[in-house]
C-alpha atoms as a PDB file:
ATOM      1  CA  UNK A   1       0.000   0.000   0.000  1.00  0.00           C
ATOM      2  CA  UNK A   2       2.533   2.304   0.884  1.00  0.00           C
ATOM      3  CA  UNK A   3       4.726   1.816  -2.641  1.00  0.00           C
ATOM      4  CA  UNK A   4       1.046   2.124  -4.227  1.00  0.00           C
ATOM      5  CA  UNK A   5       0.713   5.742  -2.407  1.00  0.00           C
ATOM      6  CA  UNK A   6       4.425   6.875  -3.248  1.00  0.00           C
ATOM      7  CA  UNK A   7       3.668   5.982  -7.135  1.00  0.00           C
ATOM      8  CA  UNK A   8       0.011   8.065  -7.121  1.00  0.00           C
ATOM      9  CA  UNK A   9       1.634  10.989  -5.320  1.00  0.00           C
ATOM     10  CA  UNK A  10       4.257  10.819  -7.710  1.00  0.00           C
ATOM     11  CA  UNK A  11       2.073  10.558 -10.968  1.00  0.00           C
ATOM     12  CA  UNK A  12       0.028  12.775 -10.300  1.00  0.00           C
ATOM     13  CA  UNK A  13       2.999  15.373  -9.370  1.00  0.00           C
ATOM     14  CA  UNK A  14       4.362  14.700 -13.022  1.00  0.00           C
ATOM     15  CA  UNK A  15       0.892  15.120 -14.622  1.00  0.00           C
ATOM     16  CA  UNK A  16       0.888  18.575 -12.160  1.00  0.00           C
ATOM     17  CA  UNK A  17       4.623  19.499 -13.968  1.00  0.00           C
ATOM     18  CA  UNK A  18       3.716  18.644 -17.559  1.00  0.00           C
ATOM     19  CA  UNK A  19       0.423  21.143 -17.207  1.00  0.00           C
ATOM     20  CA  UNK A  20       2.198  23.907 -15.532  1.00  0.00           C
ATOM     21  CA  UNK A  21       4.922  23.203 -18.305  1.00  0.00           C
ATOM     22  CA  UNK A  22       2.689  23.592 -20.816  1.00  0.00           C
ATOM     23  CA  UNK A  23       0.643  26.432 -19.836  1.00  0.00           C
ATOM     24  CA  UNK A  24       4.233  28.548 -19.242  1.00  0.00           C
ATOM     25  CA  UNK A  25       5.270  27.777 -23.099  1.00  0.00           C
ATOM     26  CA  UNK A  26       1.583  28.663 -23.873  1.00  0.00           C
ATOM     27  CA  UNK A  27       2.054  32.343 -21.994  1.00  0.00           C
ATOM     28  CA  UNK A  28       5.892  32.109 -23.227  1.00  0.00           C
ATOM     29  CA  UNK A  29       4.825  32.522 -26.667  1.00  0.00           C
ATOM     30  CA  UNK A  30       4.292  35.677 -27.693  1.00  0.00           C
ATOM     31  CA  UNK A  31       6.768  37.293 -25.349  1.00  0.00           C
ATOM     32  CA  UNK A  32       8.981  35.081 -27.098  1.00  0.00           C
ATOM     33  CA  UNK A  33       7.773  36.130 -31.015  1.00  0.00           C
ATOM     34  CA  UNK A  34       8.292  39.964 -29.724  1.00  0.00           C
ATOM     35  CA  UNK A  35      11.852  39.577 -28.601  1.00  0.00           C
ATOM     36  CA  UNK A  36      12.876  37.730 -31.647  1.00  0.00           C
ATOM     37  CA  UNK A  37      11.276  39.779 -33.763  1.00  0.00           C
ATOM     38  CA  UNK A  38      13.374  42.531 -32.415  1.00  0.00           C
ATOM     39  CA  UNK A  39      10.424  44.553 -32.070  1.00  0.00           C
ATOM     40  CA  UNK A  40      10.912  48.119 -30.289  1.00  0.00           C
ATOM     41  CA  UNK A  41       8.117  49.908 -28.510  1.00  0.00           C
ATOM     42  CA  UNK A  42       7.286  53.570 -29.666  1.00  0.00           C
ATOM     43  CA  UNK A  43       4.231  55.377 -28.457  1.00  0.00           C
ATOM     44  CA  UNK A  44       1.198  55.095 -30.908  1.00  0.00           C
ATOM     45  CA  UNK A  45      -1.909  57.040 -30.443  1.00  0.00           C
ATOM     46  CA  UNK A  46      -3.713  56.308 -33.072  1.00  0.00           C
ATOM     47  CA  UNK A  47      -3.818  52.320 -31.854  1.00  0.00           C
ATOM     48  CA  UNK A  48      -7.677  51.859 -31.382  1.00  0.00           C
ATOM     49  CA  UNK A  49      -6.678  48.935 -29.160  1.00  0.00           C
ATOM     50  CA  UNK A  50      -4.509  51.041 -26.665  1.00  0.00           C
ATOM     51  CA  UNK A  51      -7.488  52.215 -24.216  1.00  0.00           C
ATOM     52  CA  UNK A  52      -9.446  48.890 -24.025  1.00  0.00           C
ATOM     53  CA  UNK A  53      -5.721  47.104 -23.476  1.00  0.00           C
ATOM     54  CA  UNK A  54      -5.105  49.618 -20.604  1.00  0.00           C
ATOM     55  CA  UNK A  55      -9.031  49.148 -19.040  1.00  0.00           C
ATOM     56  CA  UNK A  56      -7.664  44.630 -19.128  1.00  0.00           C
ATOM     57  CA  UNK A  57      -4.422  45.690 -17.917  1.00  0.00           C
ATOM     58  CA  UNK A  58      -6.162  47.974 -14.548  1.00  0.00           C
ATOM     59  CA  UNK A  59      -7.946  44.427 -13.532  1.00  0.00           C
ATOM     60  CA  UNK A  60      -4.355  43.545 -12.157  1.00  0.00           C
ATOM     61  CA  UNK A  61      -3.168  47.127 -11.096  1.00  0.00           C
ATOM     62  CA  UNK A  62      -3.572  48.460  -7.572  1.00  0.00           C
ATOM     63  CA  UNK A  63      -6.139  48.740  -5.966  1.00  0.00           C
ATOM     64  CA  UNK A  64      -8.455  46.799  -8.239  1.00  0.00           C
ATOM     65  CA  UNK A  65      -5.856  43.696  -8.430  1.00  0.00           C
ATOM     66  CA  UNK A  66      -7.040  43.049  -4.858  1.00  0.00           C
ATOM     67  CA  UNK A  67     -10.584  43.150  -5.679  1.00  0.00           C
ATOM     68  CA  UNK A  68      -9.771  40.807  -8.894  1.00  0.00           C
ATOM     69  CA  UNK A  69      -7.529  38.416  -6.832  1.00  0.00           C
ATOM     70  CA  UNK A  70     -11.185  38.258  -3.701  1.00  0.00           C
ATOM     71  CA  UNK A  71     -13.043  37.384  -6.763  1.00  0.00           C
ATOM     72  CA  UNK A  72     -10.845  34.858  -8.314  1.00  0.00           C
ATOM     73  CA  UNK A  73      -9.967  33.093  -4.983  1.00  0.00           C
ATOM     74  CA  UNK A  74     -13.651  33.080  -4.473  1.00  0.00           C
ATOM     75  CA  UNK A  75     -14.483  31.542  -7.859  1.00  0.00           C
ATOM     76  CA  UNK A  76     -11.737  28.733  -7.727  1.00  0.00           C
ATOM     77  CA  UNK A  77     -13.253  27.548  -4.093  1.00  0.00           C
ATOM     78  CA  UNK A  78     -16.414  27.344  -5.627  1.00  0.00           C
ATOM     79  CA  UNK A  79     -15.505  25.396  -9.178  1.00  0.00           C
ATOM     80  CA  UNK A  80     -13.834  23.247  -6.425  1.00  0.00           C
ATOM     81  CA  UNK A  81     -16.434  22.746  -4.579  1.00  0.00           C
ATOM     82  CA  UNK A  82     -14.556  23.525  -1.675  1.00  0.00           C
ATOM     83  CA  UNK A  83     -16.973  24.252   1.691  1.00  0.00           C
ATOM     84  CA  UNK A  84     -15.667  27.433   2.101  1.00  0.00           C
ATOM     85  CA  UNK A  85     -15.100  27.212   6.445  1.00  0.00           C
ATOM     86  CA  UNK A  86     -12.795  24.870   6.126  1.00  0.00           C
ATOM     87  CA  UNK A  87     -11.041  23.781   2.760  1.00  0.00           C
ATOM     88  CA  UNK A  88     -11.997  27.175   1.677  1.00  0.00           C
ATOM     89  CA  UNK A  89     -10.426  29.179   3.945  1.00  0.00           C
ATOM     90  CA  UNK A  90      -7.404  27.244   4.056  1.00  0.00           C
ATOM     91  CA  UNK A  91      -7.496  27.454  -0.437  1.00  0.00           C
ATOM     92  CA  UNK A  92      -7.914  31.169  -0.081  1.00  0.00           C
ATOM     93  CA  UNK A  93      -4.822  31.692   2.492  1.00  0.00           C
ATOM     94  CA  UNK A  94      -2.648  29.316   0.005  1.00  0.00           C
ATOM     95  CA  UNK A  95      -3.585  31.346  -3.207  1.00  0.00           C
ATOM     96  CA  UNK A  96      -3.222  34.779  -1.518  1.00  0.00           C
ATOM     97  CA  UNK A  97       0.229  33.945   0.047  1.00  0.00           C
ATOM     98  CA  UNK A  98       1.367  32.288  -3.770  1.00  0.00           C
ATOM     99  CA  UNK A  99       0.124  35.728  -5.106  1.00  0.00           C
ATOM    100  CA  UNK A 100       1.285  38.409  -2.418  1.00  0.00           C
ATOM    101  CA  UNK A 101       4.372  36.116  -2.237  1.00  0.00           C
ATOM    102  CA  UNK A 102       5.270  36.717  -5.660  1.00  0.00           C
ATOM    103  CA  UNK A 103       4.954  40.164  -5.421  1.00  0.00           C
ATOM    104  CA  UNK A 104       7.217  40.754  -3.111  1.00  0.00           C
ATOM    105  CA  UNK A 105       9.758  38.827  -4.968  1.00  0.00           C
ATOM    106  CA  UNK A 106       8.931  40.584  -7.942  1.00  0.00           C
ATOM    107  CA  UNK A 107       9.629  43.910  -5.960  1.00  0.00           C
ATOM    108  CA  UNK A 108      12.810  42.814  -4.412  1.00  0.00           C
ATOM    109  CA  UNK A 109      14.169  41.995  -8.128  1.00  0.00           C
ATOM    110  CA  UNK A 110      13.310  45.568  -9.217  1.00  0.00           C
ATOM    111  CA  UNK A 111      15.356  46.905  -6.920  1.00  0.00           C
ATOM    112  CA  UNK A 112      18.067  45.145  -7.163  1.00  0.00           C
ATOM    113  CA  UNK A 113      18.454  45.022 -11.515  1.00  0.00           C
ATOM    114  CA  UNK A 114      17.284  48.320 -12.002  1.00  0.00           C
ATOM    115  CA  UNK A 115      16.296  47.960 -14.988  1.00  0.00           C
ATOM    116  CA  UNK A 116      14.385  51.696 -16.530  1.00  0.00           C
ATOM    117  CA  UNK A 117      10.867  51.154 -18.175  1.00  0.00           C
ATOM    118  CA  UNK A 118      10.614  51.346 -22.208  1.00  0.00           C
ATOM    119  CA  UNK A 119       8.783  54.827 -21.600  1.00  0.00           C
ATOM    120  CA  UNK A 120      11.216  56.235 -19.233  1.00  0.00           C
ATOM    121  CA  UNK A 121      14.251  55.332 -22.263  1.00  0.00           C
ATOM    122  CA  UNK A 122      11.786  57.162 -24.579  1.00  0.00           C
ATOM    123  CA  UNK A 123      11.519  60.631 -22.179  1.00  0.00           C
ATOM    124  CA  UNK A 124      15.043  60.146 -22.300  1.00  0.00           C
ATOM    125  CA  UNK A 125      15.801  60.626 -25.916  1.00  0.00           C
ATOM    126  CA  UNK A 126      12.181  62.723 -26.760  1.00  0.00           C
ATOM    127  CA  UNK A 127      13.241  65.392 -23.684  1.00  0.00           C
ATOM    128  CA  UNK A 128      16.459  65.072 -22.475  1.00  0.00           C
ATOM    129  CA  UNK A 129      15.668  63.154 -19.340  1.00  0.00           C
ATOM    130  CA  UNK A 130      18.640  61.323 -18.330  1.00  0.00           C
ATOM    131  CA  UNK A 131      17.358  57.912 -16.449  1.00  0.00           C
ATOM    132  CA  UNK A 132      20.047  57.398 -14.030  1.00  0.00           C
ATOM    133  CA  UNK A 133      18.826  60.720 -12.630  1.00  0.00           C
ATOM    134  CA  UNK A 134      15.153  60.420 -13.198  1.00  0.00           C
ATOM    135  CA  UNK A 135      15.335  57.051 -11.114  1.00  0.00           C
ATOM    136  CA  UNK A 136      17.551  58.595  -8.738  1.00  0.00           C
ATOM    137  CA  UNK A 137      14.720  60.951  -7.896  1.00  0.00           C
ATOM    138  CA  UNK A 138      11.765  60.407  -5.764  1.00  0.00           C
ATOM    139  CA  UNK A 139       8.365  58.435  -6.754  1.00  0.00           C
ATOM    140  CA  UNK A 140       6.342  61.792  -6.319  1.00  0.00           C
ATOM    141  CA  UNK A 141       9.067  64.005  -8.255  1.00  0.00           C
ATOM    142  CA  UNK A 142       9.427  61.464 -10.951  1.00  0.00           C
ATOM    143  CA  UNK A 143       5.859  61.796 -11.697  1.00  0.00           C
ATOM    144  CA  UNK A 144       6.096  65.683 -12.029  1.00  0.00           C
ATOM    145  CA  UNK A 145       8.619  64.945 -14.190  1.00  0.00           C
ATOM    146  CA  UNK A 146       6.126  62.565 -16.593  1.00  0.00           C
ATOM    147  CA  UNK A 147       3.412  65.077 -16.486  1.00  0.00           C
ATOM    148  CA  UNK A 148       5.451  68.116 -17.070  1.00  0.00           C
ATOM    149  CA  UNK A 149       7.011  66.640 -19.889  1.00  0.00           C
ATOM    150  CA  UNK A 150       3.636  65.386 -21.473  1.00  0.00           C
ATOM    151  CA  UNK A 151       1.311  68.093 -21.136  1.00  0.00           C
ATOM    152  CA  UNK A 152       1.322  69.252 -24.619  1.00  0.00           C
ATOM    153  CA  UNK A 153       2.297  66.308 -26.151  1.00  0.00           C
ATOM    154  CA  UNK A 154       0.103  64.916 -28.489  1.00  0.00           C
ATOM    155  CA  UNK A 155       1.714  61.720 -29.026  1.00  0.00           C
ATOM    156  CA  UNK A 156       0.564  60.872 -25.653  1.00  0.00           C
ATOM    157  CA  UNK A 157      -3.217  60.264 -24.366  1.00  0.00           C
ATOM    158  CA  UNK A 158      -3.933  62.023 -21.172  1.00  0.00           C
ATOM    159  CA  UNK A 159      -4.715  58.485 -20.039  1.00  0.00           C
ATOM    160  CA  UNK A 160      -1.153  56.794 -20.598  1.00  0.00           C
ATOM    161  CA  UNK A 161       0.426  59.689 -19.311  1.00  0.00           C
ATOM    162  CA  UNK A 162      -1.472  59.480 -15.737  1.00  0.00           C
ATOM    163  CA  UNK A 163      -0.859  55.920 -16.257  1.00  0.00           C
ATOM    164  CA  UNK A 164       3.113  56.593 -16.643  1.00  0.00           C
ATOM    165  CA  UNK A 165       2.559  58.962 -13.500  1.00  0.00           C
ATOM    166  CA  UNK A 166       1.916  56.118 -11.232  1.00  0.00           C
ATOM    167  CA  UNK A 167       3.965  53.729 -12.901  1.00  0.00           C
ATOM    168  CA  UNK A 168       7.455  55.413 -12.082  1.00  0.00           C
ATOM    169  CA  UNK A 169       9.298  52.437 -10.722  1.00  0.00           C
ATOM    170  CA  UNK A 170      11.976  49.544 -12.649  1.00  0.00           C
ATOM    171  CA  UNK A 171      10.577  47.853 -15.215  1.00  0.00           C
ATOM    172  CA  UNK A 172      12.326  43.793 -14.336  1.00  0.00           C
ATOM    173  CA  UNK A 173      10.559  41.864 -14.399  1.00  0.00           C
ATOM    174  CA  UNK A 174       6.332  42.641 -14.725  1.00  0.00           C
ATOM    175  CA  UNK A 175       4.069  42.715 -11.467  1.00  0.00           C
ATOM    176  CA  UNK A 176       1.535  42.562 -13.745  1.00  0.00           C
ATOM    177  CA  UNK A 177       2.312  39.631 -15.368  1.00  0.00           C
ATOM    178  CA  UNK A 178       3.561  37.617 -12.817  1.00  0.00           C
ATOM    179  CA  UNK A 179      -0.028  38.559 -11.438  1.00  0.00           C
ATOM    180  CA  UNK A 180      -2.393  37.647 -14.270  1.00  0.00           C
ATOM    181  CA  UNK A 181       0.354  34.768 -15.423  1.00  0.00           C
ATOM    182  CA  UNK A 182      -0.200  33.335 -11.637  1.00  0.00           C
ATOM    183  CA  UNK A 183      -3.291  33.067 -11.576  1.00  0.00           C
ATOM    184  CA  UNK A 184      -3.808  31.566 -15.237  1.00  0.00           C
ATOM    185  CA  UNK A 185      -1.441  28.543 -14.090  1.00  0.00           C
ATOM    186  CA  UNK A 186      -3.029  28.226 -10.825  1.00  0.00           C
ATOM    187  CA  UNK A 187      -5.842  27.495 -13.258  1.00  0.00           C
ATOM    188  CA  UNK A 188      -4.500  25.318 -15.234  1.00  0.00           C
ATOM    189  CA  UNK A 189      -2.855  23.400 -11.960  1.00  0.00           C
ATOM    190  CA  UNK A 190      -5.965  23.103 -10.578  1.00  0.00           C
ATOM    191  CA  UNK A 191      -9.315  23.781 -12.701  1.00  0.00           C
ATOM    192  CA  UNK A 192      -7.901  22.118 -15.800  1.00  0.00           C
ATOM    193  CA  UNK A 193      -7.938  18.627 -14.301  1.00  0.00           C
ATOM    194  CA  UNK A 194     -11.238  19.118 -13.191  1.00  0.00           C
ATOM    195  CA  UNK A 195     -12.397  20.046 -16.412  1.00  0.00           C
ATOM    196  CA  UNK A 196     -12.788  23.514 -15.812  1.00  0.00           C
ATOM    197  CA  UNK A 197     -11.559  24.152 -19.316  1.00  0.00           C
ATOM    198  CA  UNK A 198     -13.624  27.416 -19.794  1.00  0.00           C
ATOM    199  CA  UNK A 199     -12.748  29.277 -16.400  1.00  0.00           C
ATOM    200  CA  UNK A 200      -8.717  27.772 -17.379  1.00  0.00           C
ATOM    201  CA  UNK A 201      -9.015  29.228 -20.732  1.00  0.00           C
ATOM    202  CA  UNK A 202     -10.497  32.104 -19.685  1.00  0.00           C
ATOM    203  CA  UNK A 203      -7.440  33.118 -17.454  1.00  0.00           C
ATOM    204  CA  UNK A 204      -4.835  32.143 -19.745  1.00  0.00           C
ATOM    205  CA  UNK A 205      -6.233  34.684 -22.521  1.00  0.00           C
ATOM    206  CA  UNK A 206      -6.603  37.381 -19.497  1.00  0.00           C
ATOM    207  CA  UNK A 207      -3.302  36.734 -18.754  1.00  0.00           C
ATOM    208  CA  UNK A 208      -1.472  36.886 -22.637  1.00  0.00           C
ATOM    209  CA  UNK A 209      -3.792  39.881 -22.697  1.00  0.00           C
ATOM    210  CA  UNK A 210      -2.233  42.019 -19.651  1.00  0.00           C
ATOM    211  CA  UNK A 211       1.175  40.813 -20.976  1.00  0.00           C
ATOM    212  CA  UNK A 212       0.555  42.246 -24.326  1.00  0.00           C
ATOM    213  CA  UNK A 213      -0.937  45.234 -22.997  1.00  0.00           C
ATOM    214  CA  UNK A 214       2.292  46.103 -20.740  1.00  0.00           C
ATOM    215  CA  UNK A 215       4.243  46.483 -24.311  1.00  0.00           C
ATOM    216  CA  UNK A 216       2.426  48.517 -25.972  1.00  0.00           C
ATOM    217  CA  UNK A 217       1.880  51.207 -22.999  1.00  0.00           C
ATOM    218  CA  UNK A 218       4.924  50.889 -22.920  1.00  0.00           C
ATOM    219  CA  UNK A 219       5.532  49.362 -19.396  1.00  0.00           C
ATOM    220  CA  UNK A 220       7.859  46.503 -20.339  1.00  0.00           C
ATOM    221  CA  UNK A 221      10.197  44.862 -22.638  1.00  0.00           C
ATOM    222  CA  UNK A 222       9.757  41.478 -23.533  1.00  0.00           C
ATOM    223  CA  UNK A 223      12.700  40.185 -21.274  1.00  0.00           C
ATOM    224  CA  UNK A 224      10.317  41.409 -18.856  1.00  0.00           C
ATOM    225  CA  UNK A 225       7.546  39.523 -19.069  1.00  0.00           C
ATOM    226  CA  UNK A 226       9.094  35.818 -20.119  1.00  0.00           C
ATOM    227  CA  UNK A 227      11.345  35.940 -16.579  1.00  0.00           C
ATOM    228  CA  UNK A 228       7.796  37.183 -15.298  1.00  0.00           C
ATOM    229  CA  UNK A 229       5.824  34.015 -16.433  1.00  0.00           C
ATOM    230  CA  UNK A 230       8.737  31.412 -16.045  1.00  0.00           C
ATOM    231  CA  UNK A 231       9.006  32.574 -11.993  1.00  0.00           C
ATOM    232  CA  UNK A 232       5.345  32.718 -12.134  1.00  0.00           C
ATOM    233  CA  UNK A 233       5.249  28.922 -13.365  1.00  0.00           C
ATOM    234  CA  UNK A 234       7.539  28.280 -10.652  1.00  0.00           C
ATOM    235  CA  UNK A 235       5.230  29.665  -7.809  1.00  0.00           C
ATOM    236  CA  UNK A 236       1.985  27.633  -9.383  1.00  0.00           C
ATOM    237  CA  UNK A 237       3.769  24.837  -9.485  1.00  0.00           C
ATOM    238  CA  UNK A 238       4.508  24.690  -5.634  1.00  0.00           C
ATOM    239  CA  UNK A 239       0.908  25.902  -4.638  1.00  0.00           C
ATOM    240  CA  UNK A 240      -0.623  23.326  -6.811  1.00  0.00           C
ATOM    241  CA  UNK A 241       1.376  20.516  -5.129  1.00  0.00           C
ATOM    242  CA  UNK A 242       0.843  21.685  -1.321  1.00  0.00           C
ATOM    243  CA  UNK A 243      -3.048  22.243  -2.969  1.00  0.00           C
ATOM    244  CA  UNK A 244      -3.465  19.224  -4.121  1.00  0.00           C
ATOM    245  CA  UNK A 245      -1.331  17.266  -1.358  1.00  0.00           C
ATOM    246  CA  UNK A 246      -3.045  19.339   1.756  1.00  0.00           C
ATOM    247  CA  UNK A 247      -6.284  20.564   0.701  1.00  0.00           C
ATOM    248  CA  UNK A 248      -7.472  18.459  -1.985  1.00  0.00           C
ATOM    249  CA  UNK A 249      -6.453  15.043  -0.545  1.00  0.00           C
ATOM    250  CA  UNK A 250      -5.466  13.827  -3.640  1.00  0.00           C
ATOM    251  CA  UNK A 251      -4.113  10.785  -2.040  1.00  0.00           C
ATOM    252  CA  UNK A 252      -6.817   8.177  -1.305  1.00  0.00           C
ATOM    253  CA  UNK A 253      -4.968   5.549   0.350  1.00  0.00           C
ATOM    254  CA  UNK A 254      -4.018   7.926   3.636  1.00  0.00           C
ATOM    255  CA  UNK A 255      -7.747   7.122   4.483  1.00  0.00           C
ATOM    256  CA  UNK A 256     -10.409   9.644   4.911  1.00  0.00           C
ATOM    257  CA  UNK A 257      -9.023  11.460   7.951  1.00  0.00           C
ATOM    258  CA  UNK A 258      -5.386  11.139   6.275  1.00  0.00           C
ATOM    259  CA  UNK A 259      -4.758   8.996   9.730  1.00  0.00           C
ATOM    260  CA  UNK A 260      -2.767   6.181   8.192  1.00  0.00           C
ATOM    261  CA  UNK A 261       0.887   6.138   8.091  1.00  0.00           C
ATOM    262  CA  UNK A 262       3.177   3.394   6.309  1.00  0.00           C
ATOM    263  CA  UNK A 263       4.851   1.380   8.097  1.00  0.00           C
ATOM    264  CA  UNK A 264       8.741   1.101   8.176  1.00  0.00           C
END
């Protein structure tokens, strides 16, 4: 019984690897096309696509990321059909420490690469704006800087500048995509098995969506956003197993109140 249990746990935490796998080339992709492409981000106003981008892109920007993540934590206990006291209290404390988590990872790496948004290189050569200084600056002067800069200029929406106004800091690697890119592979971990293929599919185009989005406003390279969803595969990955392993009770023969132990 016990070799049976080993080889379950360990099947089913290969099947776990080859999904997350998967779903990380899946989200890989177009990053991927982008950077080989050589493609180089220049602002473009007349890009119908640019507002309703930045609306998909403000689902996973503070403060209305923590509204998205309640409702998506929400939603997975219920296609789990998790009773939300117990199980779903303990799913909801997983997911938010996976998300907040990476976060602060993600913040932590900013500071230490350094690395100056695609917009900031741009003020730089449009106005003069040397970036060493600009970042050297505080948050609140840096966006006096943006707006001064891009009051009259019509290249620039109103919109994206206030945008670029509260977006001041490094751009390695993407909060927002190791935020959307999370969640989609927390889907596919867990609500693809189940065949929750719409809700899975669902995040996964939300998520290639705010990636896309953070290039053309000209938030990120593409660098960016592949270390962004490879770290993020990382981090579902883990959750999924301790998921699966501690909430889920994947593994049958431990008996119903996961009491039995092999013997030595």
């Amino acid at each position: 019984m016990c070799g049976l249990n080993r080889f379950k746990l360990e099947s089913s935490m290969l099947s776990l690897a080859k999904r997350t796998a998967c779903g990380v080339l899946i989200l890989l992709a177009m990053p991927l096309i982008v950077w080989v492409s050589d493609w180089f981000w220049t602002p473009s106003e007349n890009n119908p696509f640019l507002k309703p981008l930045f609306w998909i892109t403000e689902t996973s920007s503070s403060p209305w990321g923590a509204l998205t993540s309640v409702v998506l934590a929400l939603w997975f206990v219920w296609q789990l059909k998790l009773p939300i006291m117990r199980k779903g209290l303990y799913l909801i404390a997983i997911l938010a420490v996976t998300i907040v988590g990476g976060q602060a990872i993600k913040s932590a790496i900013k500071e230490t690469v350094e690395e100056p948004r695609p917009f900031v290189l741009w003020l730089e050569n449009e106005f003069q704006i040397d970036d060493a200084a600009f970042y050297s600056l505080p948050r609140k002067e840096r966006a006096r800087i943006v707006e001064q800069k891009l009051k009259n200029e019509d290249r620039v929406p109103p919109w994206l500048s206030k945008h670029w106004e509260r977006e001041t800091g490094y751009s390695f690697p993407s909060g927002h995509t190791m935020f959307t890119a999370s969640w989609a592979l927390l889907g596919i971990g867990l609500l693809w098995p189940r065949r929750r293929y719409v809700s899975a599919t669902i995040l996964m185009i939300w998520a290639v969506t705010v990636a896309g989005s953070r290039l053309l406003l000209g938030m990120h390279w593409s660098e960016d956003l592949m270390v962004s969803i490879i770290l993020s595969g990382l981090f579902a990955f883990l959750a999924c197993w301790f998921i699966d392993r501690k909430v889920m009770r994947l593994d049958q023969f431990a008996g119903a109140a996961g009491t039995e132990k092999c013997e030595e």
